[in-house]
N, C-alpha and C. Protein backbone atom coordinates (compact mmCIF):
# COMPACT_ATOMS: atom_id res chain seq x y z
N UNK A 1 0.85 -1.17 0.00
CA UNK A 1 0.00 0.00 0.00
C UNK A 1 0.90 1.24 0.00
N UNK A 2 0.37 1.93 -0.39
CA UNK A 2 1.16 3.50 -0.59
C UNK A 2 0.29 4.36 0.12
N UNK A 3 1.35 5.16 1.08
CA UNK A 3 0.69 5.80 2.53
C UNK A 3 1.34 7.19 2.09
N UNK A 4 -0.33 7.91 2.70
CA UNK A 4 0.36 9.39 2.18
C UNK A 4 -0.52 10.31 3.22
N UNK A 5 0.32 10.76 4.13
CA UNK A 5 1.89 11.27 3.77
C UNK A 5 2.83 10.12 4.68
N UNK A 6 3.93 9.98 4.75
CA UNK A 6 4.84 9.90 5.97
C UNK A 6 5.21 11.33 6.64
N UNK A 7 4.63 11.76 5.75
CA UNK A 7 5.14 13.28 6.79
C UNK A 7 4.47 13.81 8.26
N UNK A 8 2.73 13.58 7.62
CA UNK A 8 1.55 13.76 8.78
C UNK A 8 2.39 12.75 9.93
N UNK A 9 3.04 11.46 9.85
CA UNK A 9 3.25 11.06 11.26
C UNK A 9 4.38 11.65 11.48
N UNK A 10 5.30 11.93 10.49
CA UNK A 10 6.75 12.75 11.51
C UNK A 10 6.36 13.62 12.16
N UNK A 11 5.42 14.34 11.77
CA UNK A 11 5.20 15.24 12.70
C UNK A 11 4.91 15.21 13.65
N UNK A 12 3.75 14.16 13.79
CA UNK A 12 3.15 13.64 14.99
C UNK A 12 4.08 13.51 16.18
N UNK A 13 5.47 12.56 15.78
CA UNK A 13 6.01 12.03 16.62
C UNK A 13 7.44 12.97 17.07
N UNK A 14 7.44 13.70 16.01
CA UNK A 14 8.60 14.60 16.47
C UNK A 14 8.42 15.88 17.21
N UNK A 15 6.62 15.95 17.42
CA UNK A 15 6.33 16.74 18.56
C UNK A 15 6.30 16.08 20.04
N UNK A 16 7.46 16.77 20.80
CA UNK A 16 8.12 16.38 22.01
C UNK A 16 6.66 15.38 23.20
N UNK A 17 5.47 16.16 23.38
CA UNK A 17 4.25 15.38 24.10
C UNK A 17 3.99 13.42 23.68
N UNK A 18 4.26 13.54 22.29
CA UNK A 18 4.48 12.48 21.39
C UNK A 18 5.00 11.68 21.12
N UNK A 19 6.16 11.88 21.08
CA UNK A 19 7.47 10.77 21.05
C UNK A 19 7.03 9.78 21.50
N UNK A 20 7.05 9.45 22.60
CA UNK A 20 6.49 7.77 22.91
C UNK A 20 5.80 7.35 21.43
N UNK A 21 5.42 7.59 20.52
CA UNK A 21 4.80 7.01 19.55
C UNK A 21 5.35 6.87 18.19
N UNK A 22 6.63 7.31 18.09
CA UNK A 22 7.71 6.92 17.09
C UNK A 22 7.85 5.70 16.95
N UNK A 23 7.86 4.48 17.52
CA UNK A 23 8.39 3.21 17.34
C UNK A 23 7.24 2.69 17.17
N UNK A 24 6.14 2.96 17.42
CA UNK A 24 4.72 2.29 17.30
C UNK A 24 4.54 2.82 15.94
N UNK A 25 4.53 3.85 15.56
CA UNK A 25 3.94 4.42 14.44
C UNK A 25 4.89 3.72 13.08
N UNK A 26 5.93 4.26 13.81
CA UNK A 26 7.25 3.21 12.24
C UNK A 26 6.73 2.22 11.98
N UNK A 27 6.62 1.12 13.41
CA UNK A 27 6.24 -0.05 12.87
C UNK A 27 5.09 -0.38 11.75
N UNK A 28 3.58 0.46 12.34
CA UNK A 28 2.84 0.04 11.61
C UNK A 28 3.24 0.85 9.83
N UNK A 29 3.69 1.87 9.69
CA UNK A 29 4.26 2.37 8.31
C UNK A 29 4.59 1.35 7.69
N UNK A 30 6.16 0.88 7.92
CA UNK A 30 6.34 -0.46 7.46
C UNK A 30 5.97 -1.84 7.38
N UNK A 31 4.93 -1.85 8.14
CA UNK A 31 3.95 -3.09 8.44
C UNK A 31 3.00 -2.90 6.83
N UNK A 32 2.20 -1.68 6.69
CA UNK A 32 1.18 -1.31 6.04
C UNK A 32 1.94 -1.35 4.54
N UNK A 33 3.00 -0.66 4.51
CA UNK A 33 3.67 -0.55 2.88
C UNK A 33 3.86 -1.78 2.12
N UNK A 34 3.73 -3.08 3.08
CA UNK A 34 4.48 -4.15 2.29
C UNK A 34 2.75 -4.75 2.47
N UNK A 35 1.46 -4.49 2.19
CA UNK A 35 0.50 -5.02 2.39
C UNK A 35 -0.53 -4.68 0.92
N UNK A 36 -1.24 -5.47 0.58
CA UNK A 36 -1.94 -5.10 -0.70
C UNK A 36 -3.66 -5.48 -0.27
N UNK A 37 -3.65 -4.69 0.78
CA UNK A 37 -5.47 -5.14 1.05
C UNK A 37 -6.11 -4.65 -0.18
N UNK A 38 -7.09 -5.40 -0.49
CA UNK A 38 -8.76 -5.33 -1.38
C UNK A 38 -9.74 -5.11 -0.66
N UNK A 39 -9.89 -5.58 0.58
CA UNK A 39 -11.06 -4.54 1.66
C UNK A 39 -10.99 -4.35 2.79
N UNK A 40 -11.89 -3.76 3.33
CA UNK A 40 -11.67 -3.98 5.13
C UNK A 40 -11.27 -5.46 5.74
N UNK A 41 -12.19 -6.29 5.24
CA UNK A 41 -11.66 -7.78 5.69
C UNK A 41 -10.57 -8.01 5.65
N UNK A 42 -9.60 -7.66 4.70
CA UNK A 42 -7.86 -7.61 4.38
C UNK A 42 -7.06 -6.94 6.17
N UNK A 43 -7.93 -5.42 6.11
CA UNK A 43 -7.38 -5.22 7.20
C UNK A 43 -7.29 -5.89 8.68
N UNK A 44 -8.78 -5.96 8.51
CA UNK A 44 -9.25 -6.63 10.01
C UNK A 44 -8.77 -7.87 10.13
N UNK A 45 -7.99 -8.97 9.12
CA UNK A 45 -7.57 -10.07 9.00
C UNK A 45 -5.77 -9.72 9.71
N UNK A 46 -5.70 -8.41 9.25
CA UNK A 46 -3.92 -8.32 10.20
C UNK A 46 -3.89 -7.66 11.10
N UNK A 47 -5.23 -6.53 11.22
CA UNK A 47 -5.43 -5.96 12.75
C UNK A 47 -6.62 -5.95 13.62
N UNK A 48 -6.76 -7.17 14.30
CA UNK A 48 -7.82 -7.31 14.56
C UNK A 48 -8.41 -6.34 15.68
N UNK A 49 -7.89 -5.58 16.20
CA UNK A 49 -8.34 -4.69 16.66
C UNK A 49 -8.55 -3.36 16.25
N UNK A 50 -8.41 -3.26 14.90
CA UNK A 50 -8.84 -1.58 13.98
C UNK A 50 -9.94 -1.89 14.02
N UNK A 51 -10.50 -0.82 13.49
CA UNK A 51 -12.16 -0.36 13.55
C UNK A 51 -12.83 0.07 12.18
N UNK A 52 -13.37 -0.33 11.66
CA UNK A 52 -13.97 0.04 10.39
C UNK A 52 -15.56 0.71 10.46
N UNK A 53 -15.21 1.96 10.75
CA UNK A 53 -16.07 3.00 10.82
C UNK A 53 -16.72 3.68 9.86
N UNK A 54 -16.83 2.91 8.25
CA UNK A 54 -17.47 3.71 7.26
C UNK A 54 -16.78 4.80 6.88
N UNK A 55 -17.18 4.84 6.01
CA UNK A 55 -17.22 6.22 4.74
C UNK A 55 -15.34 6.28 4.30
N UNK A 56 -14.78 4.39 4.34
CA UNK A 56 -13.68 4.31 4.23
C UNK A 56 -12.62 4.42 4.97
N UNK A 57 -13.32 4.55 6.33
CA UNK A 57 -12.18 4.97 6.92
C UNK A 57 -12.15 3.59 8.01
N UNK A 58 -10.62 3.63 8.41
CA UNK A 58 -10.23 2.28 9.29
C UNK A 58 -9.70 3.36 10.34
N UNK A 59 -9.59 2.72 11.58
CA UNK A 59 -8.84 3.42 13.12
C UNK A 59 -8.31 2.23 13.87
N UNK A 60 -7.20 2.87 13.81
CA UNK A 60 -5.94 1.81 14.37
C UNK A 60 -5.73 2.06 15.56
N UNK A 61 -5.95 1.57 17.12
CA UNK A 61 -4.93 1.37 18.14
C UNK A 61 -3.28 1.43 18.33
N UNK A 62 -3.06 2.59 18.41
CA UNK A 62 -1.59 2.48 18.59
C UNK A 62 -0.68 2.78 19.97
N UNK A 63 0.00 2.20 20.08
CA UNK A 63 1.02 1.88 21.71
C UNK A 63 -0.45 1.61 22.21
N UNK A 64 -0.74 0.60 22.63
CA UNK A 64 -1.61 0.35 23.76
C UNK A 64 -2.89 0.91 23.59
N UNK A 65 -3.34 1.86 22.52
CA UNK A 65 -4.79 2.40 22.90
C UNK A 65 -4.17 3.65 23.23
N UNK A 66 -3.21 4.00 23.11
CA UNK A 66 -2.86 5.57 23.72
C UNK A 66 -3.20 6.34 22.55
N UNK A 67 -3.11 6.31 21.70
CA UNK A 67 -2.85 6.87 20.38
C UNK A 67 -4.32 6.42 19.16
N UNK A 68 -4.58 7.00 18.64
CA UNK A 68 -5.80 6.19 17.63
C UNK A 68 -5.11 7.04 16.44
N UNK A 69 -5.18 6.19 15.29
CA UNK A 69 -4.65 6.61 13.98
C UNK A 69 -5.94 6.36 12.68
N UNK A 70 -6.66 7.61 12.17
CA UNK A 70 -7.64 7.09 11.21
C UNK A 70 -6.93 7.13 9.97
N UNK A 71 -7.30 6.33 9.48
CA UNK A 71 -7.02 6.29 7.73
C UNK A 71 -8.12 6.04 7.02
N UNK A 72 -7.91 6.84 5.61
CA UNK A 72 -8.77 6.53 4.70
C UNK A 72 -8.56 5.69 3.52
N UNK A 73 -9.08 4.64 3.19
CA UNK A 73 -8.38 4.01 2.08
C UNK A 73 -9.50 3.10 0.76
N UNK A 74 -8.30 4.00 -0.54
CA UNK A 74 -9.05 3.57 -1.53
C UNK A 74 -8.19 1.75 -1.90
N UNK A 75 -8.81 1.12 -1.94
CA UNK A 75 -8.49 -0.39 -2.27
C UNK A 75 -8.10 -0.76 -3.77
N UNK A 76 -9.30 0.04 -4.33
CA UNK A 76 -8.75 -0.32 -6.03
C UNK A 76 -7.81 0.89 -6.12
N UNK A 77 -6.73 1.54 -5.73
CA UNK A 77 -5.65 2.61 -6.25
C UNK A 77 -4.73 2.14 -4.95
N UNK A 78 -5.03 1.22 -3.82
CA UNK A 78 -3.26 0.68 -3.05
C UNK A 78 -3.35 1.86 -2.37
N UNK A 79 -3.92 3.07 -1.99
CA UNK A 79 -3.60 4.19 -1.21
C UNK A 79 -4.32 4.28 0.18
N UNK A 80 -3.48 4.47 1.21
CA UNK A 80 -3.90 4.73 2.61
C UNK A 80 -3.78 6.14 2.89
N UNK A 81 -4.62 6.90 2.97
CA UNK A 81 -4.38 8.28 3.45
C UNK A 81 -4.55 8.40 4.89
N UNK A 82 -3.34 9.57 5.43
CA UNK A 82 -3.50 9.33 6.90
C UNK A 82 -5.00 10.69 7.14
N UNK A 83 -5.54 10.49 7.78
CA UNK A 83 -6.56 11.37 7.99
C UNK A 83 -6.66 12.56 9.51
N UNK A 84 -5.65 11.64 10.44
CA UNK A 84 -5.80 11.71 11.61
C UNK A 84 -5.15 10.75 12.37
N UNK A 85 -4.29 11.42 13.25
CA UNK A 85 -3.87 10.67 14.71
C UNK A 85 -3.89 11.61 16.04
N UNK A 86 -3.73 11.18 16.86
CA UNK A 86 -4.26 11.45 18.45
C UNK A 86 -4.14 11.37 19.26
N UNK A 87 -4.50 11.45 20.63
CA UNK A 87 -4.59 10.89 21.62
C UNK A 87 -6.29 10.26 21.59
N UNK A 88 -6.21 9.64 22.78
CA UNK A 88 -7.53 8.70 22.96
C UNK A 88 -8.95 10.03 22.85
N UNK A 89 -8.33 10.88 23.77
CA UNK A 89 -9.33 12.07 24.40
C UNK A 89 -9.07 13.05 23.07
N UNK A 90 -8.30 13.20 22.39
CA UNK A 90 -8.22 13.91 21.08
C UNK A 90 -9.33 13.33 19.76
N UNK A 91 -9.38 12.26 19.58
CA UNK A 91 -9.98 11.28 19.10
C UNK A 91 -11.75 11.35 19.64
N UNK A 92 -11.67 11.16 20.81
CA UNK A 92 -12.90 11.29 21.41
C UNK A 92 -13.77 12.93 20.84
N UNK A 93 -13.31 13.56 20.52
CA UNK A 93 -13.63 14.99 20.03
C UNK A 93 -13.86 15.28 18.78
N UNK A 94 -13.60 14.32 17.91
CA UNK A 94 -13.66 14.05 16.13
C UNK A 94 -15.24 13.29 15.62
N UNK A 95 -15.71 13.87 14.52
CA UNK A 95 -16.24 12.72 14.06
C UNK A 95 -15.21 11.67 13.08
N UNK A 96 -15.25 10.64 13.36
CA UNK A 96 -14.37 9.73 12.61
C UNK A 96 -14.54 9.33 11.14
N UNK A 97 -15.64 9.58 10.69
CA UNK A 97 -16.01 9.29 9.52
C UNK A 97 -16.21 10.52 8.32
N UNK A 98 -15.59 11.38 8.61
CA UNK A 98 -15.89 12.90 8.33
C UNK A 98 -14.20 13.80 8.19
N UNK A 99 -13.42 13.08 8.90
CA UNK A 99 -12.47 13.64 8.68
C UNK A 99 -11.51 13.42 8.24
């Protein structure tokens, strides 16, 4: 899959509150790039704890539930767009399917 941006998470993580979420976040980057899902079932088959909340969008658990990461993704074009990451209580304040 082709994830866009890597930039939206550098940022994320290279803001100092954040850091704890550099090694979680890499992982799943490189987890996701070498993956060719066709639907949600693709996802939910390698993360069984993401969330498939409609209107395309998946939400990932990251470090523990500290962190929620939404993505949007088109299946027939291989693209994951990052939409959003967070904290739990940051997250809690979004509509998820909207942004």
């Amino acid at each position: 899959m082709r994830i866009i941006s890597i930039k939206t998470i550098k940022d994320f993580w290279e803001k100092p509150k954040y850091k704890d979420s550099e090694q979680a976040l890499r992982a799943w980057f490189f987890e996701v790039k070498k993956e060719e899902w066709k639907s949600p079932n693709d996802v939910k088959n390698k993360y069984k704890n993401a969330s498939v909340v409609g209107n395309g969008r998946i939400v990932f658990n990251v470090k523990g539930n500290k962190y929620r990461l939404i993505v949007a993704i088109r299946y027939k074009f291989k693209i994951v767009f990052i939409r959003f990451i967070g904290t739990h209580s940051e997250y809690d304040r979004i509509n998820e399917k909207n942004i």
